[in-house]
PDB file of N, CA and C in Angstrom:
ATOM      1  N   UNK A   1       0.832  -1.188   0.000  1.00  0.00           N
ATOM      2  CA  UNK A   1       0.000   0.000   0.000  1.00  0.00           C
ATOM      3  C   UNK A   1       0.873   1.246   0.000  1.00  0.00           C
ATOM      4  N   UNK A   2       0.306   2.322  -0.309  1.00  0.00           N
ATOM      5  CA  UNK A   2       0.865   3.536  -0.711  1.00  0.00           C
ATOM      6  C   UNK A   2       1.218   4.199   1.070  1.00  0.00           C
ATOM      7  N   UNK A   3       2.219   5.433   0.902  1.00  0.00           N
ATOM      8  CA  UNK A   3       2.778   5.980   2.027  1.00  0.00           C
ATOM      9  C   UNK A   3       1.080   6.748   2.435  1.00  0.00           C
ATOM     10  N   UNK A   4       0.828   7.160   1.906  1.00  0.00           N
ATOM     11  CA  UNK A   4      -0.212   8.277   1.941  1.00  0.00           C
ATOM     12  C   UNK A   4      -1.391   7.163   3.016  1.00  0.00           C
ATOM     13  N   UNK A   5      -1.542   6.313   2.103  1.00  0.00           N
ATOM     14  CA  UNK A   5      -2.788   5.293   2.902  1.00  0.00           C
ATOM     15  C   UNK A   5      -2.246   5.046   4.324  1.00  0.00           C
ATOM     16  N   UNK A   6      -1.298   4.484   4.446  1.00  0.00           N
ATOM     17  CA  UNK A   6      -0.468   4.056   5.744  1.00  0.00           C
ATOM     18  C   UNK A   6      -0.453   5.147   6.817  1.00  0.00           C
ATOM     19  N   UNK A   7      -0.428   6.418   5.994  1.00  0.00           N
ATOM     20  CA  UNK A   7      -0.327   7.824   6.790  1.00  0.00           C
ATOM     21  C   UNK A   7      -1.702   8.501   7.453  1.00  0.00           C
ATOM     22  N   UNK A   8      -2.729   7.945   6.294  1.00  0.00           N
ATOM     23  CA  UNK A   8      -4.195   8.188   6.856  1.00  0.00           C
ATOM     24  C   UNK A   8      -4.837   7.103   7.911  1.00  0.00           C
ATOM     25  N   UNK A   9      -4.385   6.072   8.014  1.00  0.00           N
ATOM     26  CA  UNK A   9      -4.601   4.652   8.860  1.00  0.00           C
ATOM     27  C   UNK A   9      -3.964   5.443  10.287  1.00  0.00           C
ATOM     28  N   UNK A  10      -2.653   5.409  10.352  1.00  0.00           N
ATOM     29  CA  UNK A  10      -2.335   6.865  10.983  1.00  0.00           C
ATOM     30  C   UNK A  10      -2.939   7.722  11.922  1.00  0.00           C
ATOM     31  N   UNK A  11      -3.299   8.596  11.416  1.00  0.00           N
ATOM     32  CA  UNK A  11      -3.928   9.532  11.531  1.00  0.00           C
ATOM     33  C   UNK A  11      -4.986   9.022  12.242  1.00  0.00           C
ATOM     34  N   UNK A  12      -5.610   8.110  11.160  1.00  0.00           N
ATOM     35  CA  UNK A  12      -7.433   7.944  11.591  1.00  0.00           C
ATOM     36  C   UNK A  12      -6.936   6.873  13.231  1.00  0.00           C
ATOM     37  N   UNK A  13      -6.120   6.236  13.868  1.00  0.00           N
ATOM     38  CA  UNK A  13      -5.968   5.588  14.939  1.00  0.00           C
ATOM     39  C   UNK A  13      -5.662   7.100  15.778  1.00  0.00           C
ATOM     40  N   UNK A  14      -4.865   7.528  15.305  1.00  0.00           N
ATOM     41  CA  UNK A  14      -4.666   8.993  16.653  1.00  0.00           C
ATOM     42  C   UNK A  14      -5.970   9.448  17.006  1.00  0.00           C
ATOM     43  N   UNK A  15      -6.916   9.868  16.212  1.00  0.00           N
ATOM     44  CA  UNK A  15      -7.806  10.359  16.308  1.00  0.00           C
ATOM     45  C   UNK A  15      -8.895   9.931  17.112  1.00  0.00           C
ATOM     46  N   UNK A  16      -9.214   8.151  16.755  1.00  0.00           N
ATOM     47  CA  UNK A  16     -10.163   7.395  17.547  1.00  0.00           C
ATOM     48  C   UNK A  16      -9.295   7.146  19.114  1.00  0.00           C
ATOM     49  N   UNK A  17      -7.875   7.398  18.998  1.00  0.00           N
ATOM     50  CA  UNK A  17      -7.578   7.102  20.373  1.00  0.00           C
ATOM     51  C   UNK A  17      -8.060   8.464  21.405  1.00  0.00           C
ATOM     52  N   UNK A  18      -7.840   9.589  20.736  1.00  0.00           N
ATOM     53  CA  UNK A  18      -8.480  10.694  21.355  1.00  0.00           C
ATOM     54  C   UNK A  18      -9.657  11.046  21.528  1.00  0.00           C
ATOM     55  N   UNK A  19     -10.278  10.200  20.671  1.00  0.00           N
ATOM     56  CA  UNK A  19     -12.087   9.935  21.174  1.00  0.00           C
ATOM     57  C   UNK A  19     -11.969   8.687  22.388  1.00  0.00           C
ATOM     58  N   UNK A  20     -11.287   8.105  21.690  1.00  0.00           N
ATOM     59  CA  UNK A  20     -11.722   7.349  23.415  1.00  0.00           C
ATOM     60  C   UNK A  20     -11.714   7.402  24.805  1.00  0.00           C
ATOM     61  N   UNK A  21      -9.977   7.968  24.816  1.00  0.00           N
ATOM     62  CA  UNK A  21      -9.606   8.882  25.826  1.00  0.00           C
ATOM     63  C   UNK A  21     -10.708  10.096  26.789  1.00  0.00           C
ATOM     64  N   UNK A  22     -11.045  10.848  25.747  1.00  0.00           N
ATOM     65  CA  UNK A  22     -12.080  12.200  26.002  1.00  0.00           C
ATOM     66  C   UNK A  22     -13.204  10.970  26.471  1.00  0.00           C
ATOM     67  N   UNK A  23     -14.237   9.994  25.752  1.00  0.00           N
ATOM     68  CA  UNK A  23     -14.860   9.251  26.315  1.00  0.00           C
ATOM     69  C   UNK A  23     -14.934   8.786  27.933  1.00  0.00           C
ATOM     70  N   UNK A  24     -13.740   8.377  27.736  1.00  0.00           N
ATOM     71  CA  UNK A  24     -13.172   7.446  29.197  1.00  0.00           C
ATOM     72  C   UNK A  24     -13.052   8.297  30.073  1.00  0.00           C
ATOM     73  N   UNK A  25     -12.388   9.634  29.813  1.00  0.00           N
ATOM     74  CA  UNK A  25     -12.765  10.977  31.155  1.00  0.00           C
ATOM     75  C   UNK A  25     -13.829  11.313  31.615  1.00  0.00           C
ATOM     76  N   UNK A  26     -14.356  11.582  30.459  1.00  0.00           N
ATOM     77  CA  UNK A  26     -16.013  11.733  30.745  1.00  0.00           C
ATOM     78  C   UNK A  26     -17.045  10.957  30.998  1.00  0.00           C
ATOM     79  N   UNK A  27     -16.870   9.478  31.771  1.00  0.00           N
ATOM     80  CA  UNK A  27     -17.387   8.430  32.543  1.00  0.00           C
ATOM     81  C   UNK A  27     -17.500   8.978  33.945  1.00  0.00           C
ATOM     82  N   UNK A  28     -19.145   8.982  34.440  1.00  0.00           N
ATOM     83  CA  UNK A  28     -19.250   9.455  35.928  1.00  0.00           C
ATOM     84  C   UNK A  28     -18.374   8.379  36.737  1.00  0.00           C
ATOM     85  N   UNK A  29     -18.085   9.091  38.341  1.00  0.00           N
ATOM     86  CA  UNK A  29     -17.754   7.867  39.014  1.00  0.00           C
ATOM     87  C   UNK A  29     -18.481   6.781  39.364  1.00  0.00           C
ATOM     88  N   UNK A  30     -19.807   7.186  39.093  1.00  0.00           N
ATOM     89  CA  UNK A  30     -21.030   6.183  39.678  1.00  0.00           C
ATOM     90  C   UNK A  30     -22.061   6.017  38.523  1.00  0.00           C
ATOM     91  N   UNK A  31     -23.085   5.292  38.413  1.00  0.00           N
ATOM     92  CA  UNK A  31     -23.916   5.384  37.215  1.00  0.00           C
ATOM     93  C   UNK A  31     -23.716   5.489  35.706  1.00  0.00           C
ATOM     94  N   UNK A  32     -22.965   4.710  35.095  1.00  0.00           N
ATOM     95  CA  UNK A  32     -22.269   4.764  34.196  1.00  0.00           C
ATOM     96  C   UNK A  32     -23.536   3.618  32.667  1.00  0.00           C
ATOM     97  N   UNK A  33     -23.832   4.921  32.266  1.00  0.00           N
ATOM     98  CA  UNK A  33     -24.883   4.482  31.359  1.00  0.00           C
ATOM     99  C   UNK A  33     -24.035   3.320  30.246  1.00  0.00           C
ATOM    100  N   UNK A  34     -25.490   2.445  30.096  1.00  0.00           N
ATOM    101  CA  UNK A  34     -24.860   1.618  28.737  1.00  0.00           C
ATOM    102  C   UNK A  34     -24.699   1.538  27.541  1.00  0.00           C
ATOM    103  N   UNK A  35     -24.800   3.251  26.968  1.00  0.00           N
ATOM    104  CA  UNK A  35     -24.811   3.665  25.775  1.00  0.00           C
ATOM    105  C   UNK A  35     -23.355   4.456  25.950  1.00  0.00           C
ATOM    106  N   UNK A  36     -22.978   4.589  27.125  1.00  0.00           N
ATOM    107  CA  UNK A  36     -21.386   5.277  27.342  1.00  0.00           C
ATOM    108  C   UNK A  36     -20.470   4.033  27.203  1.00  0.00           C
ATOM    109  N   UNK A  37     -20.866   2.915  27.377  1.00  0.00           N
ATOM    110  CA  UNK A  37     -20.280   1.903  27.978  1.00  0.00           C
ATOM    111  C   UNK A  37     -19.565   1.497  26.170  1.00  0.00           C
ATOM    112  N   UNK A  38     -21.091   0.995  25.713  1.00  0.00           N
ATOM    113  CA  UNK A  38     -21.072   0.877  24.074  1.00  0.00           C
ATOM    114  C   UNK A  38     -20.176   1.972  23.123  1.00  0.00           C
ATOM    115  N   UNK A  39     -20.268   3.270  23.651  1.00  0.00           N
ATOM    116  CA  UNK A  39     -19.864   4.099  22.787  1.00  0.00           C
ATOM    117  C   UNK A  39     -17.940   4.073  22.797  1.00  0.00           C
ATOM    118  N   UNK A  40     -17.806   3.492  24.655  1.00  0.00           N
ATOM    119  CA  UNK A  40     -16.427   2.975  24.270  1.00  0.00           C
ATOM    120  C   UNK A  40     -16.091   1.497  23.450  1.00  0.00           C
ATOM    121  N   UNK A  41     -16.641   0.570  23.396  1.00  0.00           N
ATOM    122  CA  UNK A  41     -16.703  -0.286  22.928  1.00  0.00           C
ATOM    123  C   UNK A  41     -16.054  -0.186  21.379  1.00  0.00           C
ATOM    124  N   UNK A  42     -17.352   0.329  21.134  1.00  0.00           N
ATOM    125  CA  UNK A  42     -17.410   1.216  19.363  1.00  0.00           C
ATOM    126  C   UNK A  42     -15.943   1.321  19.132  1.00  0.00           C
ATOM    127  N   UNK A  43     -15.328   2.284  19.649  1.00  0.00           N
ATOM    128  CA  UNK A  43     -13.974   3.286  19.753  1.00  0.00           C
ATOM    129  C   UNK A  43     -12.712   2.190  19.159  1.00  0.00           C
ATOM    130  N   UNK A  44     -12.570   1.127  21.055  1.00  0.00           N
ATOM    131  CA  UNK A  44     -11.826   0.203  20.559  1.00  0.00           C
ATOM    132  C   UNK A  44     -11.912  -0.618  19.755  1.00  0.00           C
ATOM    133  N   UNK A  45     -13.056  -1.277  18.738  1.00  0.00           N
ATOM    134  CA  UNK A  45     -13.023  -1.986  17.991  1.00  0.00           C
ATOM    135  C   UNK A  45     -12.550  -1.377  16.682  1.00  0.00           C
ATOM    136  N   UNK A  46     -13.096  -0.129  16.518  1.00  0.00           N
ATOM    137  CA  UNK A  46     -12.410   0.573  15.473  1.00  0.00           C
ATOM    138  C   UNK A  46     -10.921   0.581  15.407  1.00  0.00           C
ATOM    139  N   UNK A  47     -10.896   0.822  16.505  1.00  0.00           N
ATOM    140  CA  UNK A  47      -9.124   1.184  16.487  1.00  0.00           C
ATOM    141  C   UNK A  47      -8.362  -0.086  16.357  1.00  0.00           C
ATOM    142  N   UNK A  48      -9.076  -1.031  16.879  1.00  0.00           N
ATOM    143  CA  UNK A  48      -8.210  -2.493  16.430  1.00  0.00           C
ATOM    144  C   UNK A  48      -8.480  -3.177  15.007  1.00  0.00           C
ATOM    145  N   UNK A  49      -9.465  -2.271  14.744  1.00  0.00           N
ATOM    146  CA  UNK A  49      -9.379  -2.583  12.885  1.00  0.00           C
ATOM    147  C   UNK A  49      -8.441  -2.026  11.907  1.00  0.00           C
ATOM    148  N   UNK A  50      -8.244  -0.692  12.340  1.00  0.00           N
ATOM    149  CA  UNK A  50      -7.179  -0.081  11.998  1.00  0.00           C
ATOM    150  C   UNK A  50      -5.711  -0.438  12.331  1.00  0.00           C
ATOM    151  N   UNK A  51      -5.529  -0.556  13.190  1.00  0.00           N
ATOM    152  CA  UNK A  51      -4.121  -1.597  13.388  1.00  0.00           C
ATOM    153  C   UNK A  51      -4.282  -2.242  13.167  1.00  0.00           C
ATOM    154  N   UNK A  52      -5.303  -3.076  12.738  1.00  0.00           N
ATOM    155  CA  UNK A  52      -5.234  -4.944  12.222  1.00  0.00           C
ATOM    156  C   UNK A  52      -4.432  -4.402  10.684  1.00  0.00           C
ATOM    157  N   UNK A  53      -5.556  -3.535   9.755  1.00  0.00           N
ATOM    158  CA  UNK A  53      -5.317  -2.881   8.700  1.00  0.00           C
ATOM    159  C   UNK A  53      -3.742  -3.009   8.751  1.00  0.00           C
ATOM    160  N   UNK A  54      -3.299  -1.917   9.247  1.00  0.00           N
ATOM    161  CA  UNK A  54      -2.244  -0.862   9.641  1.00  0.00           C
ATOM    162  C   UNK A  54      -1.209  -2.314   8.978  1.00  0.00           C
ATOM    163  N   UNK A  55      -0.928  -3.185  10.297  1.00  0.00           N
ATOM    164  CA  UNK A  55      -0.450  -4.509  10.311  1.00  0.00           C
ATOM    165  C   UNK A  55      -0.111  -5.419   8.890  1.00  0.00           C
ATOM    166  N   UNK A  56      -1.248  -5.441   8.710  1.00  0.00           N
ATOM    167  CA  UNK A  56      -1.217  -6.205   7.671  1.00  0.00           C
ATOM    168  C   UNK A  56      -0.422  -5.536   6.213  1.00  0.00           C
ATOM    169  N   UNK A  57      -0.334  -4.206   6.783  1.00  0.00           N
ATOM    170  CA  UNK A  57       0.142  -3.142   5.122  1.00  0.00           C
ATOM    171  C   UNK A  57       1.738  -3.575   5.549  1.00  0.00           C
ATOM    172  N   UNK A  58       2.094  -3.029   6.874  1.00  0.00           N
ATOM    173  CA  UNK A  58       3.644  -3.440   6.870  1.00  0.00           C
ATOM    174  C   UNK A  58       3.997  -4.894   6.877  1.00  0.00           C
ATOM    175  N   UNK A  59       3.325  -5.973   6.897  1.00  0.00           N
ATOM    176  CA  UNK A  59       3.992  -7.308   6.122  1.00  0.00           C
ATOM    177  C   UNK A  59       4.135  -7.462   4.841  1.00  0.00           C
ATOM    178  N   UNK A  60       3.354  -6.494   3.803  1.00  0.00           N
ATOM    179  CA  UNK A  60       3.597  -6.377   2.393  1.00  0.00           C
ATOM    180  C   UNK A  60       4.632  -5.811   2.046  1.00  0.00           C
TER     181      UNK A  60
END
């Protein structure tokens, strides 16, 4: 794959890590809804698609 793609894979993991992060702060200490719960969920699965991605470009 091209530098550019590798660079946007990149990018797009910084980005979902800083959504998750901001997510994960913004979890009450108590009462922690299950649409917050899911919405981290969401986050990391993305982001481990993208490094799966990511991964798989640098064995080529």
């Amino acid at each position: 794959m091209s530098i550019a793609k590798r660079e946007q894979l990149l990018k797009e993991i910084q980005e979902l890590k800083e959504r998750l992060r901001d997510r994960e702060a913004a979890l009450p200490a108590h009462s922690v809804r299950p649409h917050q719960i899911q919405e981290i969920e969401e986050l990391e699965e993305k982001i481990a698609a993208r490094e799966g991605k990511l991964a798989g470009m640098t064995k080529d």
